[in-house]
C-alpha atoms as a PDB file:
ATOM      1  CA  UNK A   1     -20.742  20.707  21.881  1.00  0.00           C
ATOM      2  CA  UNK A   2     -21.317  22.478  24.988  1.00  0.00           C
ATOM      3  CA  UNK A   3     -24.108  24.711  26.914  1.00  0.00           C
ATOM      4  CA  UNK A   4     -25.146  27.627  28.532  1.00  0.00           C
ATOM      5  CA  UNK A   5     -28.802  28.016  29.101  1.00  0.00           C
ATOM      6  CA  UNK A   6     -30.381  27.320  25.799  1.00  0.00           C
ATOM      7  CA  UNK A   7     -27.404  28.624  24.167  1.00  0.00           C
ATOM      8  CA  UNK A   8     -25.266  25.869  21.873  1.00  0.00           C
ATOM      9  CA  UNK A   9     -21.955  25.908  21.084  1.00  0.00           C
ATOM     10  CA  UNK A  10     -19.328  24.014  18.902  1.00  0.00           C
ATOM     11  CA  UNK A  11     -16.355  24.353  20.128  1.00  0.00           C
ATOM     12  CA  UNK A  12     -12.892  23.353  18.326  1.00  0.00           C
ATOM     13  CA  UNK A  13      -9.467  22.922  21.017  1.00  0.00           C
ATOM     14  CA  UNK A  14      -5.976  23.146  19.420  1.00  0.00           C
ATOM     15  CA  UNK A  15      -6.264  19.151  19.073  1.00  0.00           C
ATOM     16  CA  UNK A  16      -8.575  18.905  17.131  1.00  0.00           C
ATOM     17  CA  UNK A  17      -6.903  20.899  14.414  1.00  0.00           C
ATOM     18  CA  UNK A  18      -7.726  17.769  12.040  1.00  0.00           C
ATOM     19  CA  UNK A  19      -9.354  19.145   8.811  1.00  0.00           C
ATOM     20  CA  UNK A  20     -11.808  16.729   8.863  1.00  0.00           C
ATOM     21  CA  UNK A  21     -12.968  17.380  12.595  1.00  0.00           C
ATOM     22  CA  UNK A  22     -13.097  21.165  11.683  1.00  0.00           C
ATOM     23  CA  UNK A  23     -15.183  20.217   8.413  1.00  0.00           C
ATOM     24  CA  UNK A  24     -17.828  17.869  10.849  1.00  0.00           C
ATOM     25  CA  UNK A  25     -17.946  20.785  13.428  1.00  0.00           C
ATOM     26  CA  UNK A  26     -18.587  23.217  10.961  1.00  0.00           C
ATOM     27  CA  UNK A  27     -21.433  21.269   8.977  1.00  0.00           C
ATOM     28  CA  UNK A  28     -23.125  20.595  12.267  1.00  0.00           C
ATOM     29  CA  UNK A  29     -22.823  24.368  13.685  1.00  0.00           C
ATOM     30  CA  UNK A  30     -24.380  25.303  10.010  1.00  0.00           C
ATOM     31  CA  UNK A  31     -27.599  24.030  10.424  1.00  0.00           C
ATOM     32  CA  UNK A  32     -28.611  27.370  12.842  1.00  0.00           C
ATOM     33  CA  UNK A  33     -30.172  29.890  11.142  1.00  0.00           C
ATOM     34  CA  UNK A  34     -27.121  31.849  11.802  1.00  0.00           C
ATOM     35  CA  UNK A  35     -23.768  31.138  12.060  1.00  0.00           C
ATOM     36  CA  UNK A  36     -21.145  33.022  13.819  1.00  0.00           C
ATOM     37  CA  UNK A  37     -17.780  32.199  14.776  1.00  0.00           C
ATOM     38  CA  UNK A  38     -14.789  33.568  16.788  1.00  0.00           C
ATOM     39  CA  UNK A  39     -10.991  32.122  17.612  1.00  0.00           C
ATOM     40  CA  UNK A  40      -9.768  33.125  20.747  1.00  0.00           C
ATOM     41  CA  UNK A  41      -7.791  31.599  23.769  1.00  0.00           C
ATOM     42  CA  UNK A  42      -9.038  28.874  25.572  1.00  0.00           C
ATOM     43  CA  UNK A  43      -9.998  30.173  28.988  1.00  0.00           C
ATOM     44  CA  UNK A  44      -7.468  28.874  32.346  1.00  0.00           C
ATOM     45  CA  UNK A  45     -10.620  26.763  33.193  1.00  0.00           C
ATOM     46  CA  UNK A  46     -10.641  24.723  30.094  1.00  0.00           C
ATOM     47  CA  UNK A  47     -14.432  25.087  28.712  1.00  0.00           C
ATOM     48  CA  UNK A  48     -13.872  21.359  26.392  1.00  0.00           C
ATOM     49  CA  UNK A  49     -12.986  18.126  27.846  1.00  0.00           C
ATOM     50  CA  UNK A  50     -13.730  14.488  27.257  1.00  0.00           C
ATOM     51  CA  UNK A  51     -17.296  14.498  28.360  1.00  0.00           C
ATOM     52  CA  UNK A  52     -19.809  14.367  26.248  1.00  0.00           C
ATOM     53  CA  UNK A  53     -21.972  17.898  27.755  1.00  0.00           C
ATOM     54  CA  UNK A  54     -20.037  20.723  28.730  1.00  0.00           C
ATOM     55  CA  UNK A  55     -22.003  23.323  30.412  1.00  0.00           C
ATOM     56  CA  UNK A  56     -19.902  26.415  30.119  1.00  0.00           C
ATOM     57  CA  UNK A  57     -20.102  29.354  33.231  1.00  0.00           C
ATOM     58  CA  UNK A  58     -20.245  33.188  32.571  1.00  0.00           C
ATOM     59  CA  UNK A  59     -16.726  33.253  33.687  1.00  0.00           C
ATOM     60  CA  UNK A  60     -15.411  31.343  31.079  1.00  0.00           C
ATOM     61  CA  UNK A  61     -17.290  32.856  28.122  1.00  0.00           C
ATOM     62  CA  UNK A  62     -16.124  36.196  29.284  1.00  0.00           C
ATOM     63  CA  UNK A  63     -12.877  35.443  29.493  1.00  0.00           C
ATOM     64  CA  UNK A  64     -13.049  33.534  25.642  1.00  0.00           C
ATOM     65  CA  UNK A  65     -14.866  36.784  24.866  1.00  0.00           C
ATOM     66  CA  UNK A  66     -11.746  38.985  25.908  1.00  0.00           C
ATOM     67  CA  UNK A  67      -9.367  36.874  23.786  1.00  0.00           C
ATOM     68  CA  UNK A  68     -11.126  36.954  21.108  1.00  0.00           C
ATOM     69  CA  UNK A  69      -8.849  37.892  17.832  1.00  0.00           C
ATOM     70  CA  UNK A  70     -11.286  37.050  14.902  1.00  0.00           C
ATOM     71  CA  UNK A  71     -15.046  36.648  14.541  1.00  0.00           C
ATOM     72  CA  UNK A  72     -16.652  34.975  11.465  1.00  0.00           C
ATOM     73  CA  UNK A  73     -19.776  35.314  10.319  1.00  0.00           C
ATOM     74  CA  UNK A  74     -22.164  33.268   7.244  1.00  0.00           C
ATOM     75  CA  UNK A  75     -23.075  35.417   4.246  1.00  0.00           C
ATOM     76  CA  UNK A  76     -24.282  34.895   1.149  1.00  0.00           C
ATOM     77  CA  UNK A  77     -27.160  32.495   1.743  1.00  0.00           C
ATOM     78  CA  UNK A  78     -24.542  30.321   3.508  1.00  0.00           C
ATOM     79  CA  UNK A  79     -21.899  30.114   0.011  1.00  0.00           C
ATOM     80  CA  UNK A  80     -19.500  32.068   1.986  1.00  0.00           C
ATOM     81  CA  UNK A  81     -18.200  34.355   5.210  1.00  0.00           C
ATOM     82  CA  UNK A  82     -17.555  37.381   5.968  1.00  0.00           C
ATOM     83  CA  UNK A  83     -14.102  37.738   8.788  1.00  0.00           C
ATOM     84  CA  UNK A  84     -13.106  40.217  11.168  1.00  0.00           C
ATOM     85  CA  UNK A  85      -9.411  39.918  12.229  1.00  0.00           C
ATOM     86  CA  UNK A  86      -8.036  41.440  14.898  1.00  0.00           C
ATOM     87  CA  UNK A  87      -4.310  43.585  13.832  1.00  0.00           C
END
């Protein structure tokens, strides 16, 4: 989990490709009223490390922004998604 301002996010790195850890990370991002999603490259200041709270700058939600190749959102009273996918 990591911060900016009041804003929360869940954030998944390439190791923890796991299904289970994706399954957790999902079920705790899913109790927000809304849930959106997006897979994109991990900025060359790495937003997730070891620590427990990450506070993530502008800079490096920008530049996650930028890479950005598909945004998720939840639909249908939370039963299912709807995916945007980049090419």
């Amino acid at each position: 989990m990591a911060t900016h301002g009041p804003e929360v996010y869940h954030i998944l790195i390439s190791s923890d490709r796991r299904k289970e850890k994706i399954e957790d990370t999902l079920r705790e991002a899913e109790s927000l009223p809304v849930f959106v999603g997006a897979v994109g490259r991990q900025p060359p200041d790495r937003i997730a490390d070891d620590s427990e709270h990450v506070t993530l700058s502008l800079g490096q939600l920008k530049s996650f922004a930028k890479s950005a190749h598909c945004l998720f959102v939840g639909a249908y009273d939370g039963e299912g998604y709807l995916v945007w996918k980049d090419g």
